[in-house]
N, C-alpha and C. Protein backbone atom coordinates (compact mmCIF):
# COMPACT_ATOMS: atom_id res chain seq x y z
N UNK A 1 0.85 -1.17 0.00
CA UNK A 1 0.00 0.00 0.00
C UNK A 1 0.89 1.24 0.00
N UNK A 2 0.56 1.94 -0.71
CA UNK A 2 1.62 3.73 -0.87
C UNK A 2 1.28 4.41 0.45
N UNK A 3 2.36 5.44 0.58
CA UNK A 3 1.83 6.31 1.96
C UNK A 3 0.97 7.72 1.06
N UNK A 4 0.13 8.14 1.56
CA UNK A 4 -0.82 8.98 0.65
C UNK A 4 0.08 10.31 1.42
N UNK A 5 0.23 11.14 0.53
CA UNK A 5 0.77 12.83 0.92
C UNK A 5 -0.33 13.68 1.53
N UNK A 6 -0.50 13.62 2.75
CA UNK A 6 -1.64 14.78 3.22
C UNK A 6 -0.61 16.15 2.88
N UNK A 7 0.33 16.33 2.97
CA UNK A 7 0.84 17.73 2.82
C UNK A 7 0.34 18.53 1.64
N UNK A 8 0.75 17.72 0.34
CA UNK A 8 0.04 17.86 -1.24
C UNK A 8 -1.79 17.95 -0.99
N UNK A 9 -2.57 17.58 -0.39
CA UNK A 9 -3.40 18.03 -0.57
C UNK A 9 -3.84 19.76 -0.06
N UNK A 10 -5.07 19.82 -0.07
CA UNK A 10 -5.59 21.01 -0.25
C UNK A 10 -6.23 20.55 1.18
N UNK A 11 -6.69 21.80 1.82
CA UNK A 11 -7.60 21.51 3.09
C UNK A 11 -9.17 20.80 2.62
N UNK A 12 -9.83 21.36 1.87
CA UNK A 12 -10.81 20.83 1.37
C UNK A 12 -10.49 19.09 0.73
N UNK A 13 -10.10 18.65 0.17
CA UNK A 13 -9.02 17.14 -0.20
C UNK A 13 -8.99 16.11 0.55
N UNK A 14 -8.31 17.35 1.56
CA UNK A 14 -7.58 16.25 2.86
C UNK A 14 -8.75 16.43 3.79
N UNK A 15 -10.25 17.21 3.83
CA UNK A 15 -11.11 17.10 4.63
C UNK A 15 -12.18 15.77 3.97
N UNK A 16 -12.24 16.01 2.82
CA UNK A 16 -12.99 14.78 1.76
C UNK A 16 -12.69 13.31 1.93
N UNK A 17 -11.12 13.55 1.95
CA UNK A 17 -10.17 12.25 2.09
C UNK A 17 -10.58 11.62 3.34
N UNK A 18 -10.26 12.24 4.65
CA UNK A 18 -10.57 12.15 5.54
C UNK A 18 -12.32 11.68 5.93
N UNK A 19 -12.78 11.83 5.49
CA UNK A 19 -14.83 11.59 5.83
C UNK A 19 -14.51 10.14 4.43
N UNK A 20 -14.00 10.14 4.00
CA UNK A 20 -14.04 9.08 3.07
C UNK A 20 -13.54 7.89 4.02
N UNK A 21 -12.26 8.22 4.51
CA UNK A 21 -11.43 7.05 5.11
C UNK A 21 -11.12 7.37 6.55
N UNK A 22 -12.61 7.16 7.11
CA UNK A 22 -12.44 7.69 8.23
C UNK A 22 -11.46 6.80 9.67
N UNK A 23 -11.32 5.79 9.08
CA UNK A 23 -10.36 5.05 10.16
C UNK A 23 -8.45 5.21 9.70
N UNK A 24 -8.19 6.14 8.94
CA UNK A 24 -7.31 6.25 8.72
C UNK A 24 -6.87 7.76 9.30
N UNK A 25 -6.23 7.00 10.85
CA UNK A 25 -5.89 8.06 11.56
C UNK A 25 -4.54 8.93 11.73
N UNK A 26 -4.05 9.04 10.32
CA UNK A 26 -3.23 9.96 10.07
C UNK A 26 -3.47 10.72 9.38
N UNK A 27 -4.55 10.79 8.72
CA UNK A 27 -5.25 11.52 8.05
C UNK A 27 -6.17 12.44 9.12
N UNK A 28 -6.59 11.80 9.86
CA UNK A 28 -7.49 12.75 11.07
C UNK A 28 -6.45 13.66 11.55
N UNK A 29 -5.29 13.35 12.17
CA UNK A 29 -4.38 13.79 12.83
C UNK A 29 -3.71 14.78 11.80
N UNK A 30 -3.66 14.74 10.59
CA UNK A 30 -3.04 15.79 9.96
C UNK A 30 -4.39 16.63 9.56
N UNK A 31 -5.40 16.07 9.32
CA UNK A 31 -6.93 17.43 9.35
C UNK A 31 -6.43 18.11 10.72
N UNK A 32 -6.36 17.41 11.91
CA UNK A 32 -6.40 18.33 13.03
C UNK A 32 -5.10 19.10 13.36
N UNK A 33 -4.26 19.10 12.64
CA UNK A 33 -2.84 19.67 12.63
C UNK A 33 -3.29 20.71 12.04
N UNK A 34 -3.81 20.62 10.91
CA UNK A 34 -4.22 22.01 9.65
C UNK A 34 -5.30 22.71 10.48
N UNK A 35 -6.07 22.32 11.24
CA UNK A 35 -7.06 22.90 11.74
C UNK A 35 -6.75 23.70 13.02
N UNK A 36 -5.66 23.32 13.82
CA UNK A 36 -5.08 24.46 14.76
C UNK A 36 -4.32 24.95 14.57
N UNK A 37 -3.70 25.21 12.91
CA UNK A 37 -2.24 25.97 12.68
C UNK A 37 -2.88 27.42 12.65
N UNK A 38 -4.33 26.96 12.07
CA UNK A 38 -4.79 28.42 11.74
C UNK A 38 -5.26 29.73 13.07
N UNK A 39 -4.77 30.33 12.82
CA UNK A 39 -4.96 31.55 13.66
C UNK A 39 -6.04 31.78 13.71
N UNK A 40 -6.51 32.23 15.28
CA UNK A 40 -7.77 32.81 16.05
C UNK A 40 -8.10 33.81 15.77
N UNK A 41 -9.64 33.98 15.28
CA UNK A 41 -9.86 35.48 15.12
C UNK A 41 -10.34 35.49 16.43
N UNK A 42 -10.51 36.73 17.12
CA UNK A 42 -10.78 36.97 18.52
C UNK A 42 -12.28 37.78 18.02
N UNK A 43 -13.36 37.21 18.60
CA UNK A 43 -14.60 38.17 18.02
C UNK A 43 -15.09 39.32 18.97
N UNK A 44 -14.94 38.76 20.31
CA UNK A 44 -15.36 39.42 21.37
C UNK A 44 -14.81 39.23 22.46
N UNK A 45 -14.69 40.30 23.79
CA UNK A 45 -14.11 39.28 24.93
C UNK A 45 -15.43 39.64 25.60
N UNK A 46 -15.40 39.11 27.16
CA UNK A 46 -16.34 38.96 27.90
C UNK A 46 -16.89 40.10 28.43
N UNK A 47 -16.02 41.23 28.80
CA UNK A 47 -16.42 42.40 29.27
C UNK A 47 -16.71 42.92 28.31
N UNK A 48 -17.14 43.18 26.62
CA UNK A 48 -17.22 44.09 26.05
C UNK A 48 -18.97 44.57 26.17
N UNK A 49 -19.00 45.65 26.01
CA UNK A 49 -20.51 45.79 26.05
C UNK A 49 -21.24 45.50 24.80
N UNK A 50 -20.58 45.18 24.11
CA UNK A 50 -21.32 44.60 22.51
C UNK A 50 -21.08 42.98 22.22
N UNK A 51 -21.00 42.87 23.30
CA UNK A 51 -20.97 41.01 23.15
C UNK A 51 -21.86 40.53 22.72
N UNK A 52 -23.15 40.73 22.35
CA UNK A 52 -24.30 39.52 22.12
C UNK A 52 -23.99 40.09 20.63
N UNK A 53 -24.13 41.41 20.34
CA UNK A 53 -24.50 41.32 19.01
C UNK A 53 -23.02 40.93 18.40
N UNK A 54 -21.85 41.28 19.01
CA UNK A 54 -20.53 40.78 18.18
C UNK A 54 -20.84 39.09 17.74
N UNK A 55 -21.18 38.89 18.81
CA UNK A 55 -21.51 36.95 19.02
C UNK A 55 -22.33 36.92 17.28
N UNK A 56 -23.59 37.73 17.24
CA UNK A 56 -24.66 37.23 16.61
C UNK A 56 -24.20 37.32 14.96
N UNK A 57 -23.59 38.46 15.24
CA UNK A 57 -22.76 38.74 13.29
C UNK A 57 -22.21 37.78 12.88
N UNK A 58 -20.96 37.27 13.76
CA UNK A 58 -20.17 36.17 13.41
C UNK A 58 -20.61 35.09 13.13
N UNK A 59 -21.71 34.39 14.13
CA UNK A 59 -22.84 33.54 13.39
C UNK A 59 -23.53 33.56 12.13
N UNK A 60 -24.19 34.64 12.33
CA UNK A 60 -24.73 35.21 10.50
C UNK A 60 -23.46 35.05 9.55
N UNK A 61 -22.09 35.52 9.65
CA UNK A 61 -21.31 35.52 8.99
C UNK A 61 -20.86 34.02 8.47
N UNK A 62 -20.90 33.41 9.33
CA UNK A 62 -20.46 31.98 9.06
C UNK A 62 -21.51 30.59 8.36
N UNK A 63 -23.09 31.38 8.92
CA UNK A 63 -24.03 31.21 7.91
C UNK A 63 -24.21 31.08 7.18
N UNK A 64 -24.09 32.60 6.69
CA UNK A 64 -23.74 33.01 5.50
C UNK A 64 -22.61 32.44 4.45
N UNK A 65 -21.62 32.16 4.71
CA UNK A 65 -20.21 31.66 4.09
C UNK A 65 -20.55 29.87 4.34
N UNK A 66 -21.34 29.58 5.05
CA UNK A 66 -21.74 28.20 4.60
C UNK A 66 -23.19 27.95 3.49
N UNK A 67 -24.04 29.02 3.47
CA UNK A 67 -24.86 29.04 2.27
C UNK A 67 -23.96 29.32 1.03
N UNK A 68 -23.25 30.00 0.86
CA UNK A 68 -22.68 30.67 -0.58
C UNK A 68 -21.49 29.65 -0.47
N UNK A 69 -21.68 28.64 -0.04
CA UNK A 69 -20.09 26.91 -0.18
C UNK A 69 -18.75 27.73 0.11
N UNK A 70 -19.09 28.78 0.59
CA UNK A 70 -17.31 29.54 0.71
C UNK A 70 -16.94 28.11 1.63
N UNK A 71 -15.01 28.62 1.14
CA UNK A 71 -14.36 27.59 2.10
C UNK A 71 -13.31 28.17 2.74
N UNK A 72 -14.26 29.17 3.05
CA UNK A 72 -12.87 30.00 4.07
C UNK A 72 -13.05 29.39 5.08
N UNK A 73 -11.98 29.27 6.23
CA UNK A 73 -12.54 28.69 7.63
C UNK A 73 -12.30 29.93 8.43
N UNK A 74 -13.48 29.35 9.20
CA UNK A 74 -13.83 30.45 10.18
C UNK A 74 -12.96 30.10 11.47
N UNK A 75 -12.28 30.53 12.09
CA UNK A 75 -11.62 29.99 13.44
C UNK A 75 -11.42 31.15 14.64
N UNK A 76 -12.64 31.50 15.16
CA UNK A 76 -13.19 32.44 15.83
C UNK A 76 -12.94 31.76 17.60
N UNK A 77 -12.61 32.65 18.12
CA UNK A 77 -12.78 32.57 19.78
C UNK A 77 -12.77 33.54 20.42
N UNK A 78 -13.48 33.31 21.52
CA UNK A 78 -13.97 34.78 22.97
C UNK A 78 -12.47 34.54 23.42
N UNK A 79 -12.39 35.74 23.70
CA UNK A 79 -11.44 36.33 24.50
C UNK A 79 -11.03 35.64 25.84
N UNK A 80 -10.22 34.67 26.52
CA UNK A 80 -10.67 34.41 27.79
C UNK A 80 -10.92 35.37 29.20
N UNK A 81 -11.58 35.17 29.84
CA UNK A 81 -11.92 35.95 30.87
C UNK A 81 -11.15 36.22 31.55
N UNK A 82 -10.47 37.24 32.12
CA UNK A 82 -9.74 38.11 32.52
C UNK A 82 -9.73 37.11 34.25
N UNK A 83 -8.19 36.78 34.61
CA UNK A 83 -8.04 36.44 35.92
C UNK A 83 -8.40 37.16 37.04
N UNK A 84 -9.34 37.60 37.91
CA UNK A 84 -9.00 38.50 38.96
C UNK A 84 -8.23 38.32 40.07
């Protein structure tokens, strides 16, 4: 059997590849490698006073970019809450 190149693929590829051959767990492990290289957008933190609606855009936004098949990835997180 050949070793398959996850590097050569495309994220979309190696996400296909992956739901295809789902017990082939180097393939999971390199989806989830590609999937935390990518940088956090920060949408909101906890104290802001526009938190619900920051929350609610980004939803619509990602909605949205999953109706129109975009394949941007979204990789959004809250701010963590401030230690006191």
């Amino acid at each position: 059997m050949s070793r398959v190149n996850y590097d050569a693929m495309s994220n979309a590829e190696l996400r296909e590849y992956f739901l295809k051959h789902r017990k082939d767990e180097a393939a999971f492990q390199a989806y989830l490698n590609r999937i935390n290289q990518r940088p956090l957008r920060i949408i909101a933190s906890l104290n802001d006073p526009d938190f619900d609606e920051k929350v609610q855009v980004a939803i619509r936004q990602k909605l949205e970019a999953a109706r129109n098949g975009s394949n941007q990835p979204f990789n959004t997180a809250l701010e963590p809450k401030d230690q006191d």
